[in-house]
PDB file of N, CA and C in Angstrom:
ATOM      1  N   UNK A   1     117.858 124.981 100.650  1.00  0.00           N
ATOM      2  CA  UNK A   1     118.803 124.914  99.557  1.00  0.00           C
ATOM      3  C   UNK A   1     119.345 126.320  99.314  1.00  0.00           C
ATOM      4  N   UNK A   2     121.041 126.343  99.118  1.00  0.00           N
ATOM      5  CA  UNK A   2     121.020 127.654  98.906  1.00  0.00           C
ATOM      6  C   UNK A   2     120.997 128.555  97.959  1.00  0.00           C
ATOM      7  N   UNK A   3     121.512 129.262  97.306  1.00  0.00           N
ATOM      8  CA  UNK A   3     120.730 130.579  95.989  1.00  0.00           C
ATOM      9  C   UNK A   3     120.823 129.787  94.680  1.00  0.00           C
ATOM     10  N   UNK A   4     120.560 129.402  93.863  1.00  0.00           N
ATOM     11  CA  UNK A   4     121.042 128.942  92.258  1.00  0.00           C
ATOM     12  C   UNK A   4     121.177 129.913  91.585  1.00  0.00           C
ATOM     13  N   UNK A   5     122.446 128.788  90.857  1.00  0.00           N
ATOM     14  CA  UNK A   5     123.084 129.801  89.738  1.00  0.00           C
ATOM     15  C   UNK A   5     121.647 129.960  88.589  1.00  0.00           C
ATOM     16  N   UNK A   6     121.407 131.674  88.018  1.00  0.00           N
ATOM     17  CA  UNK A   6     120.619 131.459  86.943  1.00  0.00           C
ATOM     18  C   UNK A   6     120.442 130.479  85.938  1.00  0.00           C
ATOM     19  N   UNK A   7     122.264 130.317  85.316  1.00  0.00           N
ATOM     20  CA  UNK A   7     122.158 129.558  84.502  1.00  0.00           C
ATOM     21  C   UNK A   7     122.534 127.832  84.471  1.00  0.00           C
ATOM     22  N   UNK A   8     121.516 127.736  85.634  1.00  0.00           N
ATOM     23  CA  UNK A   8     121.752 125.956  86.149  1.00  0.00           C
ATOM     24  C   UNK A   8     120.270 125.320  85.631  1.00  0.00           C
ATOM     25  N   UNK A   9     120.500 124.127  85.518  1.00  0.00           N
ATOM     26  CA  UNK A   9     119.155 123.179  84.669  1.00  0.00           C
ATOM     27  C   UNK A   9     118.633 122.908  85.843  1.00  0.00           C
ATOM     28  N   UNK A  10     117.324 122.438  85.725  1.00  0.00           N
ATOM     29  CA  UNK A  10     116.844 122.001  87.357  1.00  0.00           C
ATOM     30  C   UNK A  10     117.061 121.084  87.964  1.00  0.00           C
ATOM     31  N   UNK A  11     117.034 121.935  89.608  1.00  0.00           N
ATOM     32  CA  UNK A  11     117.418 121.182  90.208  1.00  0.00           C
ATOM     33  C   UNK A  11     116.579 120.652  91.604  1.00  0.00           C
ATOM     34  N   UNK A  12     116.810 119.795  91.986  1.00  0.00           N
ATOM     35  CA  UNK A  12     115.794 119.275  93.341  1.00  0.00           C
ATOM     36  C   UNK A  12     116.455 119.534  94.808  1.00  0.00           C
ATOM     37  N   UNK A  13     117.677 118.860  94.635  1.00  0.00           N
ATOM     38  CA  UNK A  13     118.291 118.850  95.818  1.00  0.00           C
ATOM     39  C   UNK A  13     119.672 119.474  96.050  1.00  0.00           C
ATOM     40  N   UNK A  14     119.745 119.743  97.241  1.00  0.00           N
ATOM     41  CA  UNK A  14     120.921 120.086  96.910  1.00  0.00           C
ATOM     42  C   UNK A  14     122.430 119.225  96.614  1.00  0.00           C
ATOM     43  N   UNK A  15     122.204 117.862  96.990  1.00  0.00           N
ATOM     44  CA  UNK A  15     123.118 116.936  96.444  1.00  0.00           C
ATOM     45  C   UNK A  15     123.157 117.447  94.668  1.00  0.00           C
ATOM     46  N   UNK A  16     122.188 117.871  93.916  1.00  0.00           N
ATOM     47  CA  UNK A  16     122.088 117.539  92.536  1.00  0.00           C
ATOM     48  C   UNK A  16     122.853 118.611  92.272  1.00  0.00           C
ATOM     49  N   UNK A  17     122.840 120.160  92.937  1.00  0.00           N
ATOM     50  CA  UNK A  17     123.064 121.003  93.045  1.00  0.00           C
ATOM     51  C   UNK A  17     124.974 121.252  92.918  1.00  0.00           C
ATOM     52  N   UNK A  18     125.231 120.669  94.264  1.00  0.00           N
ATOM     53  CA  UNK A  18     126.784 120.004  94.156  1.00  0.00           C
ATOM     54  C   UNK A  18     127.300 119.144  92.851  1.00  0.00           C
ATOM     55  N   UNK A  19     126.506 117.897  92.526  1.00  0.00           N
ATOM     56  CA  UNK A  19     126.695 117.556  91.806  1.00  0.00           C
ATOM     57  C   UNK A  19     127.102 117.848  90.208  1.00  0.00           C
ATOM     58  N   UNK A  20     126.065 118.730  90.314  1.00  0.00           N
ATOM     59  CA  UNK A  20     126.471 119.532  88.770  1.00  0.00           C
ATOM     60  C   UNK A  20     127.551 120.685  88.994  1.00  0.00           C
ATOM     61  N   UNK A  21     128.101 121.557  90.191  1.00  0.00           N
ATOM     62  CA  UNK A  21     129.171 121.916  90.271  1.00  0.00           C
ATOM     63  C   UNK A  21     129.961 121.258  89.729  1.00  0.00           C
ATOM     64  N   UNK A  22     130.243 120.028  90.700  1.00  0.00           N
ATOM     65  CA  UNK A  22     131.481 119.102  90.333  1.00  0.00           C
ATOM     66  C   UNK A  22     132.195 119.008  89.109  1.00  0.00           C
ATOM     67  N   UNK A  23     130.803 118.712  88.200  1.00  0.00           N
ATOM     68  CA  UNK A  23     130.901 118.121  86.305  1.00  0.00           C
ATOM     69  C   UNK A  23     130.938 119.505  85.788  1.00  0.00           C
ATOM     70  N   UNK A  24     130.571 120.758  86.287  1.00  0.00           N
ATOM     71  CA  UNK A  24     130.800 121.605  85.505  1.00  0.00           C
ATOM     72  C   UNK A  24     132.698 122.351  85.955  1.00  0.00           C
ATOM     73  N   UNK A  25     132.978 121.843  87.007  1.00  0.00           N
ATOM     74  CA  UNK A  25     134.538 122.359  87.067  1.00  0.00           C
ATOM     75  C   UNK A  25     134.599 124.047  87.633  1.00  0.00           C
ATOM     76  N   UNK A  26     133.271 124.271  87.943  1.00  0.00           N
ATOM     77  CA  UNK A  26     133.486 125.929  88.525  1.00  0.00           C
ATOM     78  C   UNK A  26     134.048 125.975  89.917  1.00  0.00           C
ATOM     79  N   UNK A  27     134.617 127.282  89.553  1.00  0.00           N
ATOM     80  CA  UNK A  27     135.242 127.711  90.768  1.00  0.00           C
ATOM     81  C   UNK A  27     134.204 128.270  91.679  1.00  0.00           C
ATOM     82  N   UNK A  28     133.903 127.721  93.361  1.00  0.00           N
ATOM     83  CA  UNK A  28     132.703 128.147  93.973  1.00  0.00           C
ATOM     84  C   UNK A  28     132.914 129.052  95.001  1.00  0.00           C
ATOM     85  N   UNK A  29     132.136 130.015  95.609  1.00  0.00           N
ATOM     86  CA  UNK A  29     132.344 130.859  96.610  1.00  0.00           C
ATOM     87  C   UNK A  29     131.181 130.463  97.650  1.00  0.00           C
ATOM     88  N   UNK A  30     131.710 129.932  98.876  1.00  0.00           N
ATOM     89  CA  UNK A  30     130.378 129.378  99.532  1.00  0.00           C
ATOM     90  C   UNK A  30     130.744 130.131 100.738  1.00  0.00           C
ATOM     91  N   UNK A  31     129.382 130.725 101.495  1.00  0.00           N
ATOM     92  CA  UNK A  31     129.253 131.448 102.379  1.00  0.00           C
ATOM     93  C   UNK A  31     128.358 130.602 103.493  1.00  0.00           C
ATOM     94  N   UNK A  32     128.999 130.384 104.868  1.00  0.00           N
ATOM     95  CA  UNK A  32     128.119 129.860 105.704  1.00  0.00           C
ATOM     96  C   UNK A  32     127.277 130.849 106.697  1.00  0.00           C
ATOM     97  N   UNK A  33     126.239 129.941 107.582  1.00  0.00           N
ATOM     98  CA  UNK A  33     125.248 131.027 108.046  1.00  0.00           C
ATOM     99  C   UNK A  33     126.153 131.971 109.023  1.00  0.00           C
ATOM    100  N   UNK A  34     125.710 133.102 109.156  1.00  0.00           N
ATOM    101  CA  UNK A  34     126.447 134.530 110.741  1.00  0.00           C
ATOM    102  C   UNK A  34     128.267 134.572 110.074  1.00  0.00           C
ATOM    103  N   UNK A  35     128.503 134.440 109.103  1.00  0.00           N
ATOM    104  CA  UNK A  35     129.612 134.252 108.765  1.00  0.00           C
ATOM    105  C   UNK A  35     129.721 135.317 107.972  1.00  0.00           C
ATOM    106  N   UNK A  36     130.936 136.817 107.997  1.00  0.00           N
ATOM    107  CA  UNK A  36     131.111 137.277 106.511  1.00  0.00           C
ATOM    108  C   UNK A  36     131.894 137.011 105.509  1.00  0.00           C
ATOM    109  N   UNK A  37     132.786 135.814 105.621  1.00  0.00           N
ATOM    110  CA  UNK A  37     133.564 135.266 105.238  1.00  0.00           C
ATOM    111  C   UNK A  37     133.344 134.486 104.469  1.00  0.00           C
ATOM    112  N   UNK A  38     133.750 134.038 103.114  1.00  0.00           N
ATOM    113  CA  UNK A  38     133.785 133.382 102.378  1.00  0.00           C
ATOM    114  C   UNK A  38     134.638 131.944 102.108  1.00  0.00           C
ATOM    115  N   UNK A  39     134.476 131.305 101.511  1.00  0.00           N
ATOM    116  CA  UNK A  39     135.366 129.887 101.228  1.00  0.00           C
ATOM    117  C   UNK A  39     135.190 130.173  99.726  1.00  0.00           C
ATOM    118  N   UNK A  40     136.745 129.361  99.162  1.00  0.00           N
ATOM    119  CA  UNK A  40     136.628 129.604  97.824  1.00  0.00           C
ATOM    120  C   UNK A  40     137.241 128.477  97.576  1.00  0.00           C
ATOM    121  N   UNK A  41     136.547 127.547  96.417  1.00  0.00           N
ATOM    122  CA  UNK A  41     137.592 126.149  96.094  1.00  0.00           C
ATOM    123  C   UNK A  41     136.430 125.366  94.839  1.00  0.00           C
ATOM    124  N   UNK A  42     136.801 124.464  94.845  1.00  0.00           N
ATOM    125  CA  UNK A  42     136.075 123.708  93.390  1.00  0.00           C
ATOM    126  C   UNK A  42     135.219 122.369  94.492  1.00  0.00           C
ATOM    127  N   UNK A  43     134.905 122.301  94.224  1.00  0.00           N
ATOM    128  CA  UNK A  43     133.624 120.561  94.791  1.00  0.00           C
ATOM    129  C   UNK A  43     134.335 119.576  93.773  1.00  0.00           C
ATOM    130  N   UNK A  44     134.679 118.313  94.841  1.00  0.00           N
ATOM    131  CA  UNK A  44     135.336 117.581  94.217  1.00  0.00           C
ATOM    132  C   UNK A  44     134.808 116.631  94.837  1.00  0.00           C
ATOM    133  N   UNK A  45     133.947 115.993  95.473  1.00  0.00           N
ATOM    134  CA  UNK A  45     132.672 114.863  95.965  1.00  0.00           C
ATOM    135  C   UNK A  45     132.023 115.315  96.571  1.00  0.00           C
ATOM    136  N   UNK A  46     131.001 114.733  95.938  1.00  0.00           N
ATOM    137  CA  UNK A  46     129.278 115.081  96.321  1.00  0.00           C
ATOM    138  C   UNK A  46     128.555 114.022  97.401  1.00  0.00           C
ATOM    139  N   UNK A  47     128.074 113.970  98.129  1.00  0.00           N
ATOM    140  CA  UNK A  47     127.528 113.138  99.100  1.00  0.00           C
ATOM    141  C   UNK A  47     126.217 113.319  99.359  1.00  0.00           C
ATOM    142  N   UNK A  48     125.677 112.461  99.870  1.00  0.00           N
ATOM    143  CA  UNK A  48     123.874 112.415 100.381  1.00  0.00           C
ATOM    144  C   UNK A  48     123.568 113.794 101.129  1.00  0.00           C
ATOM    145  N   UNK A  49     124.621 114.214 102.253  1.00  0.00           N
ATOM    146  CA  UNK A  49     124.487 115.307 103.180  1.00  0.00           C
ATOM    147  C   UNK A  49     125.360 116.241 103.151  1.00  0.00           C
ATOM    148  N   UNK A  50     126.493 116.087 102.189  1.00  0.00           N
ATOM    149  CA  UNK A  50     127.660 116.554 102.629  1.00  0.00           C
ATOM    150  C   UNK A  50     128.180 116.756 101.221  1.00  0.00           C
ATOM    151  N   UNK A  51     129.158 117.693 100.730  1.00  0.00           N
ATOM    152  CA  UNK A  51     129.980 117.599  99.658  1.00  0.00           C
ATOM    153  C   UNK A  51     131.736 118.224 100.268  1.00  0.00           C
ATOM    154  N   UNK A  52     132.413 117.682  99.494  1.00  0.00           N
ATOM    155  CA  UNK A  52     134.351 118.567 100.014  1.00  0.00           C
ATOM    156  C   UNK A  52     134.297 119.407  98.716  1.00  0.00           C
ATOM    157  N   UNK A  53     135.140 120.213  99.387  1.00  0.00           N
ATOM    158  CA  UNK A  53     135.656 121.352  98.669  1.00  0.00           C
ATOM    159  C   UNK A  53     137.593 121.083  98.516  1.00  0.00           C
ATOM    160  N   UNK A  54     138.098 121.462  97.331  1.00  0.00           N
ATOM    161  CA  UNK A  54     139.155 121.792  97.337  1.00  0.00           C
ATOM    162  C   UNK A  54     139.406 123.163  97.523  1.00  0.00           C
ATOM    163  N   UNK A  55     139.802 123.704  98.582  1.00  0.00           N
ATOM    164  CA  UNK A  55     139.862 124.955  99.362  1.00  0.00           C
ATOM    165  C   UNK A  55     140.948 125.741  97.970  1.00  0.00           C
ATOM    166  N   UNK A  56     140.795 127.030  97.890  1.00  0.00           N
ATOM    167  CA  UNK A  56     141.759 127.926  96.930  1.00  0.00           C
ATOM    168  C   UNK A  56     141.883 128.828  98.238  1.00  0.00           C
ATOM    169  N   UNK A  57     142.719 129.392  98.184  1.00  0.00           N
ATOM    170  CA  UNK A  57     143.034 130.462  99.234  1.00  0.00           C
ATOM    171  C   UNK A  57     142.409 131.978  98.690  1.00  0.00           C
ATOM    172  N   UNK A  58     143.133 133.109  99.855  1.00  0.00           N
ATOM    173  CA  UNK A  58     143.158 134.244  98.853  1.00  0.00           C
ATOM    174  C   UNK A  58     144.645 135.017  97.595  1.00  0.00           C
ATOM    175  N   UNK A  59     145.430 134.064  98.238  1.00  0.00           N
ATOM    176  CA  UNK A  59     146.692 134.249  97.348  1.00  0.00           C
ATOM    177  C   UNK A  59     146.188 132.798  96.113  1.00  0.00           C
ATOM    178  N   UNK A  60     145.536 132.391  95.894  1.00  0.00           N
ATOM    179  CA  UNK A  60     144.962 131.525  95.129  1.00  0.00           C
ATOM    180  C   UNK A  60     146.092 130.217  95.269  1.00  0.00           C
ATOM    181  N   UNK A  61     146.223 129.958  96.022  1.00  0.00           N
ATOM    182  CA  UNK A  61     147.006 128.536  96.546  1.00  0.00           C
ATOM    183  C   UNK A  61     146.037 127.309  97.048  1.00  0.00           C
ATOM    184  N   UNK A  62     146.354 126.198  96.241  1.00  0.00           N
ATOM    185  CA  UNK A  62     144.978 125.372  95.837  1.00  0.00           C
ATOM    186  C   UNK A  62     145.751 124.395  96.984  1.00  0.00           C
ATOM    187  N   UNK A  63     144.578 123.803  98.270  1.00  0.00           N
ATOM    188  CA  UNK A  63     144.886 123.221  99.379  1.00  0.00           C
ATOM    189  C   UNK A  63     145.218 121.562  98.537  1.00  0.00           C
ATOM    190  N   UNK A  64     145.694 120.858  99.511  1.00  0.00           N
ATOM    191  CA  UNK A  64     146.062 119.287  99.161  1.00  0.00           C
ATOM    192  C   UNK A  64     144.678 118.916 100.191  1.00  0.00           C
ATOM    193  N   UNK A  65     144.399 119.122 100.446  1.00  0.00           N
ATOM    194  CA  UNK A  65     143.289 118.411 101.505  1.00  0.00           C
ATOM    195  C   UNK A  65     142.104 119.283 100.955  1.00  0.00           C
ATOM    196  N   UNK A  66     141.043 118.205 101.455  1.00  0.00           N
ATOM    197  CA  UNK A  66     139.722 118.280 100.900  1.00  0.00           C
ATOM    198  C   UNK A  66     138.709 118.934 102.248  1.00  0.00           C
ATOM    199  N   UNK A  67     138.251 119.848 102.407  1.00  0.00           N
ATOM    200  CA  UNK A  67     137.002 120.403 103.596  1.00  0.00           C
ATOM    201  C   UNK A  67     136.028 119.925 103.319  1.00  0.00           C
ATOM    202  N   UNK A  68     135.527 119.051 104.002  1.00  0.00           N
ATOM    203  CA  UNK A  68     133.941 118.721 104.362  1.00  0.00           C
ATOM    204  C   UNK A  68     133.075 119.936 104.530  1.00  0.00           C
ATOM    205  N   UNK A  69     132.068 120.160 103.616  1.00  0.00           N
ATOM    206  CA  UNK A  69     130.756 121.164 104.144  1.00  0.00           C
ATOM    207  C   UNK A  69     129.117 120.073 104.275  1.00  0.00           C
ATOM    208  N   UNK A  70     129.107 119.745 105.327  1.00  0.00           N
ATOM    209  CA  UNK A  70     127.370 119.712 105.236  1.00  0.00           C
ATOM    210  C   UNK A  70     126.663 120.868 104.880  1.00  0.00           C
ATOM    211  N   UNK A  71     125.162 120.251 103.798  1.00  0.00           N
ATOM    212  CA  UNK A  71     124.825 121.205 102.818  1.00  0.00           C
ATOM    213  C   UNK A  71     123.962 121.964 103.989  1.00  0.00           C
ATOM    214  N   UNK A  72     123.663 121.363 105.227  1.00  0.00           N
ATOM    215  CA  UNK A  72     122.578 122.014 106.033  1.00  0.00           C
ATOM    216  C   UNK A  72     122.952 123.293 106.823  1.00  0.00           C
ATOM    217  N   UNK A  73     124.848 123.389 106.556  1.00  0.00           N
ATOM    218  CA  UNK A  73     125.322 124.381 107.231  1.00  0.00           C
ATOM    219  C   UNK A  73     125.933 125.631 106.169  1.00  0.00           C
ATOM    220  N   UNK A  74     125.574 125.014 104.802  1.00  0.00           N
ATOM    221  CA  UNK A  74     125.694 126.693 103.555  1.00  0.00           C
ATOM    222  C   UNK A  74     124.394 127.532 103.542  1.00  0.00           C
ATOM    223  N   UNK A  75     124.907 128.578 103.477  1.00  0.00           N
ATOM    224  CA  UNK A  75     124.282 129.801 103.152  1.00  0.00           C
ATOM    225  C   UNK A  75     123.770 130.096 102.063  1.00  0.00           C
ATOM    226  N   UNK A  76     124.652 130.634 100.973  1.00  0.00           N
ATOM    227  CA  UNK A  76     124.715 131.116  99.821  1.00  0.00           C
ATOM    228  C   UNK A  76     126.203 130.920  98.899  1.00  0.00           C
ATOM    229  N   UNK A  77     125.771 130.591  97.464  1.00  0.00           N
ATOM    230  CA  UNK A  77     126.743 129.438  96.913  1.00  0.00           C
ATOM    231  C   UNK A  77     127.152 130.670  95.668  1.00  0.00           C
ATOM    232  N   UNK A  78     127.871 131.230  95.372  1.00  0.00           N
ATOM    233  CA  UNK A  78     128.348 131.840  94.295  1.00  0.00           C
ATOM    234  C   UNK A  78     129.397 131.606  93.144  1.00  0.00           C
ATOM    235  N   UNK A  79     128.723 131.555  91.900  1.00  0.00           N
ATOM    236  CA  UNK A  79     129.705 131.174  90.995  1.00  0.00           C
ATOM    237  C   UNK A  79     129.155 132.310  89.776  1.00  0.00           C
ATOM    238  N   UNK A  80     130.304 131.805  88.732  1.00  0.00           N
ATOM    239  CA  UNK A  80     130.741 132.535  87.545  1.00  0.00           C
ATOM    240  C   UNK A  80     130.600 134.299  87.678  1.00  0.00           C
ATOM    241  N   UNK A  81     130.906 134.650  88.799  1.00  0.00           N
ATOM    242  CA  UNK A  81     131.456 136.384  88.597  1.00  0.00           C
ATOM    243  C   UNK A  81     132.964 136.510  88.364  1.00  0.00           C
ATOM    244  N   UNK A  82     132.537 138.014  87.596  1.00  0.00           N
ATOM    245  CA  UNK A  82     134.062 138.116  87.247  1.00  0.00           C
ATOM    246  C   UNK A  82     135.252 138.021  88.049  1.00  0.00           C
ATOM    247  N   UNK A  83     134.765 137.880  89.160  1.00  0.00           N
ATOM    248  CA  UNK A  83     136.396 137.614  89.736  1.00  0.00           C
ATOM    249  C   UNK A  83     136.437 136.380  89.669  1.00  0.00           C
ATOM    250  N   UNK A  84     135.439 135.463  90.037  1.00  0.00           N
ATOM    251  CA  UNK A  84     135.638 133.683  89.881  1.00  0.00           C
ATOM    252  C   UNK A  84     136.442 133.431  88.725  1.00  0.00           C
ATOM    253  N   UNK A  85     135.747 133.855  88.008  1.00  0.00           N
ATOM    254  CA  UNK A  85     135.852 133.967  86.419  1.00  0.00           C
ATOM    255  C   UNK A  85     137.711 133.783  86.042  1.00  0.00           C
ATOM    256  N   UNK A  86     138.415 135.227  86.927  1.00  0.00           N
ATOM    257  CA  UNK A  86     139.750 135.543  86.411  1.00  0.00           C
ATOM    258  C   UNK A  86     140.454 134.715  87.461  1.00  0.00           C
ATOM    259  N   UNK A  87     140.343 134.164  88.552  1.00  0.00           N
ATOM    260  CA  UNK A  87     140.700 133.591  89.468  1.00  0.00           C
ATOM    261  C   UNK A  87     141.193 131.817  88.684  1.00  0.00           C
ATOM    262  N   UNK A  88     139.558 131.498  88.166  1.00  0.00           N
ATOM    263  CA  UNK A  88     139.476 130.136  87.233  1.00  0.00           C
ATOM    264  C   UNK A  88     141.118 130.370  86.292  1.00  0.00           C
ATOM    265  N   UNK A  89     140.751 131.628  85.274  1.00  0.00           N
ATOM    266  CA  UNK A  89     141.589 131.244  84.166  1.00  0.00           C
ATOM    267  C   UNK A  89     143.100 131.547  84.779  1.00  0.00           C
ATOM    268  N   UNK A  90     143.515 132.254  85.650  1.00  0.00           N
ATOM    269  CA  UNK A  90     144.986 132.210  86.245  1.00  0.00           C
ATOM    270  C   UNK A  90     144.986 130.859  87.085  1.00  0.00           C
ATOM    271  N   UNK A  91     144.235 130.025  87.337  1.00  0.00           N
ATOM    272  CA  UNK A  91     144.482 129.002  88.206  1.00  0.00           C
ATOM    273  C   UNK A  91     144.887 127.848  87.087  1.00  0.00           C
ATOM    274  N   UNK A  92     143.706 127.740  85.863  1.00  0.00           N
ATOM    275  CA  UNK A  92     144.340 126.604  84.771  1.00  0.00           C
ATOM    276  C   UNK A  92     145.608 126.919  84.211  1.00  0.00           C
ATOM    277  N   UNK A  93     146.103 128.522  84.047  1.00  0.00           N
ATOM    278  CA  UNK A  93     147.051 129.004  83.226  1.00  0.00           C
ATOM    279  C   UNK A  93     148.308 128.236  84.656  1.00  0.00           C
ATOM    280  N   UNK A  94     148.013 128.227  85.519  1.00  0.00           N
ATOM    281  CA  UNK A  94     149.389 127.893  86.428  1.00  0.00           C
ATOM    282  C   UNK A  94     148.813 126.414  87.062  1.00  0.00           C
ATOM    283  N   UNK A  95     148.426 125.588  86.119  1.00  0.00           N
ATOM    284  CA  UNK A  95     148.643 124.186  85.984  1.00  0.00           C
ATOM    285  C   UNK A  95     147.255 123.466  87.632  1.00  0.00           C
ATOM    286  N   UNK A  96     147.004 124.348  87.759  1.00  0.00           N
ATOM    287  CA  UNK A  96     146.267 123.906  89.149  1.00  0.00           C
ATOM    288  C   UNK A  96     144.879 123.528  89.092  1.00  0.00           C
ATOM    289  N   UNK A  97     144.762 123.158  88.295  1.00  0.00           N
ATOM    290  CA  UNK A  97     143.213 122.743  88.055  1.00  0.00           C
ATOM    291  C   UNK A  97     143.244 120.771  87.624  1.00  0.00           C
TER     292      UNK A  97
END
């Protein structure tokens, strides 16, 4: 499973993990394994093995299509830093959420 957020309730799996992304609406930064690259987008279905991402770019341009991640191929899952943070509120302020 990969890193938890401090301020997440417990959790078992990582389906539950996704799951409470989803309902909480954060913007996520997911890093896969040998990769330095990041993905940035919101979880918008959760699955047994698998959850999609709505991809955000780095010009913050929110994809129409959904990326499949199996959870067996994330790394490390990052949310609520300040850049997520200012990324989130310019993304609701320009209707994209």
């Amino acid at each position: 499973m990969p890193d938890v957020p401090k301020a997440s309730p417990e959790l078992d799996s990582d389906q539950q993990l996704f799951e409470w992304l989803r309902e909480q609406g954060m913007l996520v930064m997911v890093f896969l394994p040998g990769q330095r690259e990041s993905i940035m987008g919101r979880v918008e279905v959760v699955g047994d093995k698998s959850c999609q991402l709505r991809l955000v770019s780095d010009e913050l341009e929110v994809s129409e299509d959904l990326l499949e991640l199996a959870y067996n191929k994330l790394h490390i899952v990052v949310v609520e830093t300040h850049l997520l943070r200012m990324f989130d509120r310019y993304l609701v302020e320009m209707g994209h959420t």
